[in-house]
N, C-alpha and C. Protein backbone atom coordinates (compact mmCIF):
# COMPACT_ATOMS: atom_id res chain seq x y z
N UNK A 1 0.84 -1.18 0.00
CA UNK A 1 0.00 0.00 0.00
C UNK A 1 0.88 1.24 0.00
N UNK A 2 0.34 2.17 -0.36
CA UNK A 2 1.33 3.31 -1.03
C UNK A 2 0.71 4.32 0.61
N UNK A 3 1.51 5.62 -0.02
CA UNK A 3 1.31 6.71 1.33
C UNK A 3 -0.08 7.30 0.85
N UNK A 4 -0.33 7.86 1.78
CA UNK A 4 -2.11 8.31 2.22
C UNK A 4 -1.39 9.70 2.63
N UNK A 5 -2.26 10.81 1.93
CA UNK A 5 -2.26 11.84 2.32
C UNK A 5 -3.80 12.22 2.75
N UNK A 6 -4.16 13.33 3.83
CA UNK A 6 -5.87 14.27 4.07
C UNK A 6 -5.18 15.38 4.07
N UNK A 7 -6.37 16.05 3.11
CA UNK A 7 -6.13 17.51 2.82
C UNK A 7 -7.64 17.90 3.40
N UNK A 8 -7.24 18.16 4.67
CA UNK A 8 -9.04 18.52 5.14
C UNK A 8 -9.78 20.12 5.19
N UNK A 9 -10.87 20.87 4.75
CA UNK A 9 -10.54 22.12 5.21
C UNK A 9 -12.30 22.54 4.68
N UNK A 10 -12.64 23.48 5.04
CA UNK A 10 -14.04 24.06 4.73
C UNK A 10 -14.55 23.87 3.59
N UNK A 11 -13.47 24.51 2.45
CA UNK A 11 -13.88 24.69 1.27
C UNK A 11 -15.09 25.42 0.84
N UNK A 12 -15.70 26.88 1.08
CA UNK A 12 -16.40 27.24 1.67
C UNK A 12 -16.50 28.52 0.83
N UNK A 13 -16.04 28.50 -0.44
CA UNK A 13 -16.40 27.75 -1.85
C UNK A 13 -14.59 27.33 -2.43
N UNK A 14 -14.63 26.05 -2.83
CA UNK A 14 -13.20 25.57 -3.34
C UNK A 14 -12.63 26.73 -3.80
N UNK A 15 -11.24 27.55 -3.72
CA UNK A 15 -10.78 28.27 -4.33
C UNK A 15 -9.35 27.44 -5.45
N UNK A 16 -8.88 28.60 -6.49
CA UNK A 16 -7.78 28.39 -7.09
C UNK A 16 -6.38 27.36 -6.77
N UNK A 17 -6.88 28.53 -5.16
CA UNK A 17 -5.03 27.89 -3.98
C UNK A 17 -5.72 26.81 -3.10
N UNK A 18 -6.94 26.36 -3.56
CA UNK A 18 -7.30 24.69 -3.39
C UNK A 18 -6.95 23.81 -3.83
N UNK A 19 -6.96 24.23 -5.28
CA UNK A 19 -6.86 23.36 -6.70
C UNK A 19 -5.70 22.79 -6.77
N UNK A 20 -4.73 24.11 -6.45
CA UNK A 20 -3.03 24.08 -6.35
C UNK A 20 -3.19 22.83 -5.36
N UNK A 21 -2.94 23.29 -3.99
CA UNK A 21 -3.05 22.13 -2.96
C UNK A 21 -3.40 20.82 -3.86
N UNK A 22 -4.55 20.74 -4.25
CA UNK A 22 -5.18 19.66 -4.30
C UNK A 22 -4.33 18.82 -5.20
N UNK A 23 -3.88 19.37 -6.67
CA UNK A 23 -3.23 18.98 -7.50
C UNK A 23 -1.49 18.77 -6.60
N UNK A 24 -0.88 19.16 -6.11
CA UNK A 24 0.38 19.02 -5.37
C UNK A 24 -0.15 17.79 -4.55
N UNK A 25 -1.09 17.37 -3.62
CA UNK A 25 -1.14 16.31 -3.07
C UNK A 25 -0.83 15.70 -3.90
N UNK A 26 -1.86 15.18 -5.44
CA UNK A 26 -2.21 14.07 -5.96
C UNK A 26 -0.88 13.59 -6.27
N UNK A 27 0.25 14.97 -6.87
CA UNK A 27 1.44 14.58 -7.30
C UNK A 27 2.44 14.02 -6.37
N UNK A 28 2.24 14.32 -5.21
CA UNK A 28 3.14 13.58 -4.24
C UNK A 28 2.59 12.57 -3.29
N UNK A 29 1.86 12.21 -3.17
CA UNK A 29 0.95 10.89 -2.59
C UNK A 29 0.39 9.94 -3.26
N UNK A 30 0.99 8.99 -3.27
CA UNK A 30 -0.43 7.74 -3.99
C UNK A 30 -1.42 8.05 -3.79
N UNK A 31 -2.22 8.11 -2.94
CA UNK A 31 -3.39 8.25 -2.55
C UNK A 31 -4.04 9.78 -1.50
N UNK A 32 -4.52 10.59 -2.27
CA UNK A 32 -5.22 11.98 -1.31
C UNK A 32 -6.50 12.11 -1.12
N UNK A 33 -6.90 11.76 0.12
CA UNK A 33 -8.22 12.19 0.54
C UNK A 33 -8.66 14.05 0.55
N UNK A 34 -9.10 14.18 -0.01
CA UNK A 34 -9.94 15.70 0.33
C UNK A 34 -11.06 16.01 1.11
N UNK A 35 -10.96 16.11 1.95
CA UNK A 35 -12.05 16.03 3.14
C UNK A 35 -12.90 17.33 3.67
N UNK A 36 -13.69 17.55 3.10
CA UNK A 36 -15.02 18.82 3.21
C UNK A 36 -15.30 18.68 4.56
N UNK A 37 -15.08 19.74 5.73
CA UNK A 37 -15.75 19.59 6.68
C UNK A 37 -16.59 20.09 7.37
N UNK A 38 -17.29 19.92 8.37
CA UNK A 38 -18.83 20.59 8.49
C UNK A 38 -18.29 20.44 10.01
N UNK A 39 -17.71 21.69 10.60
CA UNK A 39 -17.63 22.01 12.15
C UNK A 39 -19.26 22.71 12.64
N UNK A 40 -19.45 22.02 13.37
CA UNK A 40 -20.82 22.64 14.34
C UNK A 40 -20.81 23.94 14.56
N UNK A 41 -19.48 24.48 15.12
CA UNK A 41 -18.79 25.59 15.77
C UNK A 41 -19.32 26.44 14.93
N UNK A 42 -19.17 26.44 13.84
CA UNK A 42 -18.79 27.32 12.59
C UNK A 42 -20.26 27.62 11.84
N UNK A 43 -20.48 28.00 11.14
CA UNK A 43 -21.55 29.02 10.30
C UNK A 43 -20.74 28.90 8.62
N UNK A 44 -21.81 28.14 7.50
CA UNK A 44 -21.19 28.14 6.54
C UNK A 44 -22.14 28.96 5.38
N UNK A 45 -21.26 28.89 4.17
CA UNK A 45 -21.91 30.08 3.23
C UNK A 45 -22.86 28.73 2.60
N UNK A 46 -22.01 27.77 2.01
CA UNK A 46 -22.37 26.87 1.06
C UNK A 46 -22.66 25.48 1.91
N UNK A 47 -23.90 24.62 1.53
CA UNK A 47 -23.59 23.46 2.68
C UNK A 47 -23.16 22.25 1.92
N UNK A 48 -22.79 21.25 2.97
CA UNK A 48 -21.30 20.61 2.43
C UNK A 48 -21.60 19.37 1.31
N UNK A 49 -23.54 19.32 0.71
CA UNK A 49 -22.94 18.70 -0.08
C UNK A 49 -22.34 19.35 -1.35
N UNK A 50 -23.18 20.20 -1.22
CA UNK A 50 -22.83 21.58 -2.64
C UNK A 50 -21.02 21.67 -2.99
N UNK A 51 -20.80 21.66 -1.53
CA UNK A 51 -18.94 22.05 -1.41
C UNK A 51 -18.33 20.44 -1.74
N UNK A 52 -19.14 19.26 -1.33
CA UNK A 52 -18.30 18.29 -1.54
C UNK A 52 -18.60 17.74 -3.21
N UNK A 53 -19.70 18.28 -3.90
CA UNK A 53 -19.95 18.33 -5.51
C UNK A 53 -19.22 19.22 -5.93
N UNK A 54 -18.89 20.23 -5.93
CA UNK A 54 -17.45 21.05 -6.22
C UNK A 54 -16.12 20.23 -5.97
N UNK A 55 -15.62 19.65 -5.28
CA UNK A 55 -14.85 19.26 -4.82
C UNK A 55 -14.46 17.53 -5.81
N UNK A 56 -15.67 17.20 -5.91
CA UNK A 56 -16.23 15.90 -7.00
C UNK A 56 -15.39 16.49 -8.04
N UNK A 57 -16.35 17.67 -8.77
CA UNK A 57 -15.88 17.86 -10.29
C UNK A 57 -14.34 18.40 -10.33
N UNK A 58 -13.99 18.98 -9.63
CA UNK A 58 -12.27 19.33 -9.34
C UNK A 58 -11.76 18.29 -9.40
N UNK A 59 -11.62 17.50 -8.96
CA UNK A 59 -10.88 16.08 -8.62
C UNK A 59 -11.26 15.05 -10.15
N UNK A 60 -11.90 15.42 -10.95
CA UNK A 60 -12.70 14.18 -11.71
C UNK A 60 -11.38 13.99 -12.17
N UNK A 61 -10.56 14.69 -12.82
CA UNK A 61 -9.29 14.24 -13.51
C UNK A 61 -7.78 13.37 -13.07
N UNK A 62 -8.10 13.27 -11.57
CA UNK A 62 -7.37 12.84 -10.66
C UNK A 62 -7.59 11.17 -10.29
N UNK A 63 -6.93 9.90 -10.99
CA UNK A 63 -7.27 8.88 -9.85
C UNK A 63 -6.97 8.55 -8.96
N UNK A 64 -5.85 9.42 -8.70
CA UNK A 64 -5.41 8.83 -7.34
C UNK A 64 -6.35 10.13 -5.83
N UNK A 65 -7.64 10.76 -5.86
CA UNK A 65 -7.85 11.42 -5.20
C UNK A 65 -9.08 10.96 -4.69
N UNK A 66 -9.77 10.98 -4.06
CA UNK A 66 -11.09 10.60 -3.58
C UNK A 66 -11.63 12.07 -2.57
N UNK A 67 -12.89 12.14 -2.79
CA UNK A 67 -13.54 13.16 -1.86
C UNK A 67 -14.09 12.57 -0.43
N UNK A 68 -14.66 13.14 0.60
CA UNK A 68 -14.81 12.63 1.81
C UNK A 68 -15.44 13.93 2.27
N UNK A 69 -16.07 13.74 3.67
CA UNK A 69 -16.55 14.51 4.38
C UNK A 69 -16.30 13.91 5.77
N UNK A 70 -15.82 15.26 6.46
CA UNK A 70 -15.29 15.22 7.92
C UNK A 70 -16.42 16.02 8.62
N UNK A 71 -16.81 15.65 9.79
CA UNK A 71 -18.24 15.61 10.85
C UNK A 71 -17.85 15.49 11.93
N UNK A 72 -17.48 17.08 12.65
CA UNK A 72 -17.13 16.81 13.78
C UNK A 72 -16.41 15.48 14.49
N UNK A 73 -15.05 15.86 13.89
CA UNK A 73 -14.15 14.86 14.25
C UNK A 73 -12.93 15.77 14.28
N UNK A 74 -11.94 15.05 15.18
CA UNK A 74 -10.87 15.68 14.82
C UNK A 74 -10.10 15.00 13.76
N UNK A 75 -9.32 15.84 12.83
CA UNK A 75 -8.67 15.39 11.32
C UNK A 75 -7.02 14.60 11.82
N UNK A 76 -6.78 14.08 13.38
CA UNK A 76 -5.99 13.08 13.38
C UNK A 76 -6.64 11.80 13.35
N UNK A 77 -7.99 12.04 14.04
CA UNK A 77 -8.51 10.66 14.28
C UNK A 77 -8.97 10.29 12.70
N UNK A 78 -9.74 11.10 12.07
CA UNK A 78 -10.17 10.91 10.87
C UNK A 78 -8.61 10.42 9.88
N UNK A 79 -7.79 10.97 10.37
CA UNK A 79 -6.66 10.28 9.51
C UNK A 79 -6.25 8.93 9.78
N UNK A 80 -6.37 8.73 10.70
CA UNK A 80 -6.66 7.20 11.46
C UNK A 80 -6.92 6.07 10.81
N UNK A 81 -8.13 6.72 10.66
CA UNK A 81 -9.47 5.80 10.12
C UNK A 81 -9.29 5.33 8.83
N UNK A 82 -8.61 6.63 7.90
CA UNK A 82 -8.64 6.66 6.78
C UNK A 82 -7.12 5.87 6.08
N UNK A 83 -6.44 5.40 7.31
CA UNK A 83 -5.14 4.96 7.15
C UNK A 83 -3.99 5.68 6.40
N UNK A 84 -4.09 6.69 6.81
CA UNK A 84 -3.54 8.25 6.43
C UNK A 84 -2.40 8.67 7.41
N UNK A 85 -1.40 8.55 6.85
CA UNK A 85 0.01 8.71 7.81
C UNK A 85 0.27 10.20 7.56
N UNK A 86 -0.36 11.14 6.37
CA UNK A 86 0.02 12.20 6.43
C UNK A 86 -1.25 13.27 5.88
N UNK A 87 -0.82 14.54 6.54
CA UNK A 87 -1.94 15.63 6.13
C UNK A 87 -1.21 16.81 5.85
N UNK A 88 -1.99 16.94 4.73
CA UNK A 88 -1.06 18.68 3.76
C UNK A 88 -1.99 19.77 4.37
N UNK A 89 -1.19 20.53 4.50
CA UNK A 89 -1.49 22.03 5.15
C UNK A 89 -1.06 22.91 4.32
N UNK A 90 -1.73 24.12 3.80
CA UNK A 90 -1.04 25.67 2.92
C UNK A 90 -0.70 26.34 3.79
N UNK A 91 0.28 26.75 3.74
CA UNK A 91 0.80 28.06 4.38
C UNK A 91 1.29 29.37 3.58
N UNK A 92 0.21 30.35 3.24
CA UNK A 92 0.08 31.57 2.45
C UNK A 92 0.79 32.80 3.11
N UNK A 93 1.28 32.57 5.12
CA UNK A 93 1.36 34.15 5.44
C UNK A 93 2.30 33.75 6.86
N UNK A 94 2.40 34.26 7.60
CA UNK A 94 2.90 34.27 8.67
C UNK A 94 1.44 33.76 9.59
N UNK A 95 0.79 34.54 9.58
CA UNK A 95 -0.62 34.03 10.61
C UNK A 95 -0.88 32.54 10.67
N UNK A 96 -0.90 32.07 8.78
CA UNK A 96 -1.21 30.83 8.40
C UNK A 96 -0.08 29.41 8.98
N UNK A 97 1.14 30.31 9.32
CA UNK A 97 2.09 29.50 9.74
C UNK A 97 2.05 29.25 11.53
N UNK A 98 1.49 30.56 12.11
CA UNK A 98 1.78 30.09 13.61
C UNK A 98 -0.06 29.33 14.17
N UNK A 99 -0.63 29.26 13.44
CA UNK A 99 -2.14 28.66 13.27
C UNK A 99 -1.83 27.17 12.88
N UNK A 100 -1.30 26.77 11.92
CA UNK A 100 -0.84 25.32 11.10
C UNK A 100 0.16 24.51 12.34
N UNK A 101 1.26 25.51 12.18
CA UNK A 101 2.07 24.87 13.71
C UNK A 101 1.51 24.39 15.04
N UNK A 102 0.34 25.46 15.34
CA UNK A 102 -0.12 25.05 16.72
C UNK A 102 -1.00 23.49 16.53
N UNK A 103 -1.72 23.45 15.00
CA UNK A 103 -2.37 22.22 15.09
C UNK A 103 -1.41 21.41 14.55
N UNK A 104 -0.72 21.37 14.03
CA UNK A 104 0.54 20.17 14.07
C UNK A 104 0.39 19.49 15.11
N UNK A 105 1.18 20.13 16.12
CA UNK A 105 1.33 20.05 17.71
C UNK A 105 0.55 19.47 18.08
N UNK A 106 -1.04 19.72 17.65
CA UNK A 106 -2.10 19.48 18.71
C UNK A 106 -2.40 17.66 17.86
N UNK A 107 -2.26 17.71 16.59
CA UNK A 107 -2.49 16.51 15.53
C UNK A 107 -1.53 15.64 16.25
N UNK A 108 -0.30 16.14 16.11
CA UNK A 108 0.58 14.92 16.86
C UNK A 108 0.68 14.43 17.93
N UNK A 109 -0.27 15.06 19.00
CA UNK A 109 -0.61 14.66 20.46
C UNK A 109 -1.94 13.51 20.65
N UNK A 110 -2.55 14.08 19.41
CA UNK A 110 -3.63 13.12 19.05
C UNK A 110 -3.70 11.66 18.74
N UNK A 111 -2.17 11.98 17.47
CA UNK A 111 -1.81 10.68 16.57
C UNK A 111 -0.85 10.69 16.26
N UNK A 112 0.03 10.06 17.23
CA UNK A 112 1.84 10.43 16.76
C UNK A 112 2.61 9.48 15.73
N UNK A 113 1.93 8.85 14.97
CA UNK A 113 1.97 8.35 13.84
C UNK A 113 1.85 9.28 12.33
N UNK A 114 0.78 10.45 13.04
CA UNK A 114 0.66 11.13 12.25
C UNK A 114 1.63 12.63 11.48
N UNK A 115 1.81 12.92 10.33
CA UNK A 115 3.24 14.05 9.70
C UNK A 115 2.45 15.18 9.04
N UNK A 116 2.99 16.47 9.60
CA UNK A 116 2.06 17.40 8.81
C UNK A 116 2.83 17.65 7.41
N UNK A 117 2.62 18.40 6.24
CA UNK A 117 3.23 18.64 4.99
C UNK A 117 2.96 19.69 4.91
N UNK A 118 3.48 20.99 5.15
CA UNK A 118 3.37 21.92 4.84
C UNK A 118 3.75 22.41 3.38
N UNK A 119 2.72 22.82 2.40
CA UNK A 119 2.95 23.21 1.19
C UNK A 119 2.67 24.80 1.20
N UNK A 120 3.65 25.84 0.28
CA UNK A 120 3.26 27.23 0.24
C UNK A 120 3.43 27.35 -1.16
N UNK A 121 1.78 27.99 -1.48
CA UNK A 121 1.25 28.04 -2.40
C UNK A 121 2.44 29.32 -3.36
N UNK A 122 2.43 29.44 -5.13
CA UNK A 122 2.99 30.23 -5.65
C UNK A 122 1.97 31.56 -5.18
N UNK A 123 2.94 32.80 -5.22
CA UNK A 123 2.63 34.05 -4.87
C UNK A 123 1.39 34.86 -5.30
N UNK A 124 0.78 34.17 -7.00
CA UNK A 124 -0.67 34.59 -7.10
C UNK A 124 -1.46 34.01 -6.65
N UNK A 125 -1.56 32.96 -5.84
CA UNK A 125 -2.29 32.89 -4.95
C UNK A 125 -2.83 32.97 -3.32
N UNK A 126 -1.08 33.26 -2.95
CA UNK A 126 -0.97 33.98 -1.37
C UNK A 126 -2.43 34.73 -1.11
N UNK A 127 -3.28 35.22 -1.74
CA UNK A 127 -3.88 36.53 -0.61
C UNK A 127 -5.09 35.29 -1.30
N UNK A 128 -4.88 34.60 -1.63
CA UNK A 128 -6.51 33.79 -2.49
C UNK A 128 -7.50 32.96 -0.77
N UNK A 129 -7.95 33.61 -0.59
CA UNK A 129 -9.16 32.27 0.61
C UNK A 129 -10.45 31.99 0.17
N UNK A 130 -11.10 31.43 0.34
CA UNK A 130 -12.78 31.21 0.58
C UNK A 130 -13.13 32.86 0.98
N UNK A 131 -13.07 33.21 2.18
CA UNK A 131 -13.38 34.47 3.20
C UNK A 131 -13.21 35.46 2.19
N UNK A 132 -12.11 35.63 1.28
CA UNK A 132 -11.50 36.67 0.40
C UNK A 132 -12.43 36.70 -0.64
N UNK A 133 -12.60 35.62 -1.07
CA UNK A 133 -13.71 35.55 -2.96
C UNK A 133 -15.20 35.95 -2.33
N UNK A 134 -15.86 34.94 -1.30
CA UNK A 134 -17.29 36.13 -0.82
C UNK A 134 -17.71 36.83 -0.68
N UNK A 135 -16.09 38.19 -0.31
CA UNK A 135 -16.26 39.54 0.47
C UNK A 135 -16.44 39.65 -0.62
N UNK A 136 -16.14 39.20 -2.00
CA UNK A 136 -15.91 40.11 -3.16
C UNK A 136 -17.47 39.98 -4.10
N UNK A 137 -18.27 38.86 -3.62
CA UNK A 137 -19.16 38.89 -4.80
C UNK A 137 -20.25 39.87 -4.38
N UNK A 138 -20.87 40.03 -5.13
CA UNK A 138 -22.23 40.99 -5.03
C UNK A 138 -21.67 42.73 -5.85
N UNK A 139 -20.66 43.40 -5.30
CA UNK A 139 -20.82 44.70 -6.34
C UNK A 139 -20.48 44.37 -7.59
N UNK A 140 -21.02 45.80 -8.14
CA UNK A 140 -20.93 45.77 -9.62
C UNK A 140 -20.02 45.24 -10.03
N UNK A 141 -19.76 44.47 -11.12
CA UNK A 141 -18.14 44.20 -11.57
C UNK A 141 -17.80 43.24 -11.35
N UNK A 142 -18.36 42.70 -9.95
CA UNK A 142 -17.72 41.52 -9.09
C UNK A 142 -17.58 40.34 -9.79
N UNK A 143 -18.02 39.89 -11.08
CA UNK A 143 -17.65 38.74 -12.09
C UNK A 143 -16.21 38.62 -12.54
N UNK A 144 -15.81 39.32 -13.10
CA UNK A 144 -14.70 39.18 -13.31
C UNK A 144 -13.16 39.14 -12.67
N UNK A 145 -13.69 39.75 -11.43
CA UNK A 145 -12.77 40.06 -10.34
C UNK A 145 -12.93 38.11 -9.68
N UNK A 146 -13.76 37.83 -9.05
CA UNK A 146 -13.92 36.48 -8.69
C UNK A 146 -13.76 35.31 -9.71
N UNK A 147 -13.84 35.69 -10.55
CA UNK A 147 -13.56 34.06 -11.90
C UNK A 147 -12.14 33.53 -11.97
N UNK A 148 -11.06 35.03 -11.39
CA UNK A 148 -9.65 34.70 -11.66
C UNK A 148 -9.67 33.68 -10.17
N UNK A 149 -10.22 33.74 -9.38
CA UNK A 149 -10.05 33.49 -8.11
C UNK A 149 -10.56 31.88 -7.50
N UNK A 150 -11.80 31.11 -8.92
CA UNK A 150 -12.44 30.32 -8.79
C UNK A 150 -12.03 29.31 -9.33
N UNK A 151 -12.10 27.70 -9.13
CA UNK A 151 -12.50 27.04 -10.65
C UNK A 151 -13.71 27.46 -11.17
N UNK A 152 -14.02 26.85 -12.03
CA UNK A 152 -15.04 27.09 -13.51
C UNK A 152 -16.05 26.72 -12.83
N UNK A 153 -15.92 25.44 -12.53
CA UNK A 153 -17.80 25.07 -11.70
C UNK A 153 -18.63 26.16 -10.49
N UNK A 154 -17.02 26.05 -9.75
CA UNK A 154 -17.36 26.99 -8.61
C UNK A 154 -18.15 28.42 -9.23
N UNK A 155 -17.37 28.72 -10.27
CA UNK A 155 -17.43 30.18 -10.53
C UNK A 155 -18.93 30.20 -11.12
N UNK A 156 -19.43 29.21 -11.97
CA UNK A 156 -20.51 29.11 -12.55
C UNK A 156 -21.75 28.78 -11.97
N UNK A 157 -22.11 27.84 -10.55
CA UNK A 157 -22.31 28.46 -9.91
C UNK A 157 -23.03 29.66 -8.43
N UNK A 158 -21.94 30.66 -8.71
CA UNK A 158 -21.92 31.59 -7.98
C UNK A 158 -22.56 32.35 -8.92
N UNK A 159 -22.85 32.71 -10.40
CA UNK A 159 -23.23 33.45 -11.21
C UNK A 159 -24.96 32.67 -10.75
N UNK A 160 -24.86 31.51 -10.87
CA UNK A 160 -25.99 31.12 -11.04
C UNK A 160 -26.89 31.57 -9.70
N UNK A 161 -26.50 31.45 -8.88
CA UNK A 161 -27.01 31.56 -7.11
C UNK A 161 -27.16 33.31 -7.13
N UNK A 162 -26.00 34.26 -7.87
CA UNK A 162 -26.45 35.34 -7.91
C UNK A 162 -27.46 36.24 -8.91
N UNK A 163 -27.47 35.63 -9.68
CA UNK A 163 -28.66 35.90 -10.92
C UNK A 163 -30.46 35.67 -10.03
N UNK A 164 -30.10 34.73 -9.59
CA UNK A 164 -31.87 34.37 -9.05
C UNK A 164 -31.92 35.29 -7.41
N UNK A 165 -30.76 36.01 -7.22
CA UNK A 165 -31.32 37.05 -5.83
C UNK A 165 -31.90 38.25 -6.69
């Protein structure tokens, strides 16, 4: 059996510096889970099957990737389960780095079997998040500014969901 990577995270709508991630797992892991997750805690834009059908059509070109959904769990145990010795993390900023580190820490207290992978995305996509492309839709204009920022499904849609308000 080959290495197991989880790339777990909101996705909350898949962005660009997802895709990246997503595509860098597939290339360095036999096998990458992508794992949509639905924290209780949290308040989402999109719900997770919408985000884990985005996440479907992103991946279609990939066999070595599979989609998943994480449910209030923590993403060592879920790596566990999933026989997943490792989990990729982006790190876009300094914030993103002392945030990633602390759950390292907290992952490896969980499951010390378990290795974080820190990947940092190329520089046009540093400022790219979920949080970042939402603030942006709704004013005038806002199409073209968000399409650089989306895949195609995602982006299509967000046209669609905003046409019928």
């Amino acid at each position: 059996m080959g290495e197991t990577a989880v790339y777990a995270g909101s996705f909350d709508p898949p962005t660009n510096g997802h895709v990246w991630m997503i595509e860098q797992g597939a290339r360095l892991f036999d096998k990458l889970i992508v794992a949509a997750a639905r924290n209780p805690e949290k308040g989402y834009t999109y719900e997770l099957d919408q985000r884990v059908g985005w996440l479907e059509e992103i991946v279609s070109k990939h066999d070595n990737v599979e989609i998943a959904s994480l449910e209030n769990e923590f993403l060592a145990h879920y790596a566990s389960r999933a026989n997943a010795r490792y989990v990729i993390r982006g790190i876009r900023n300094e914030m993103d780095y002392q945030y990633e580190r602390g759950m390292r820490y907290v992952n490896s207290d969980l499951n010390n079997h378990l290795s974080t992978v820190f990947l940092m995305p190329p520089r046009e996509l540093c400022e790219v998040s979920s949080s970042f492309v939402k603030g942006m839709i709704g004013p005038d204009g806002w199409e073209p500014v968000v399409e650089r920022y989306v895949p195609a499904c995602v982006f299509a849609d967000l046209l669609k969901e905003h046409e019928d308000e």
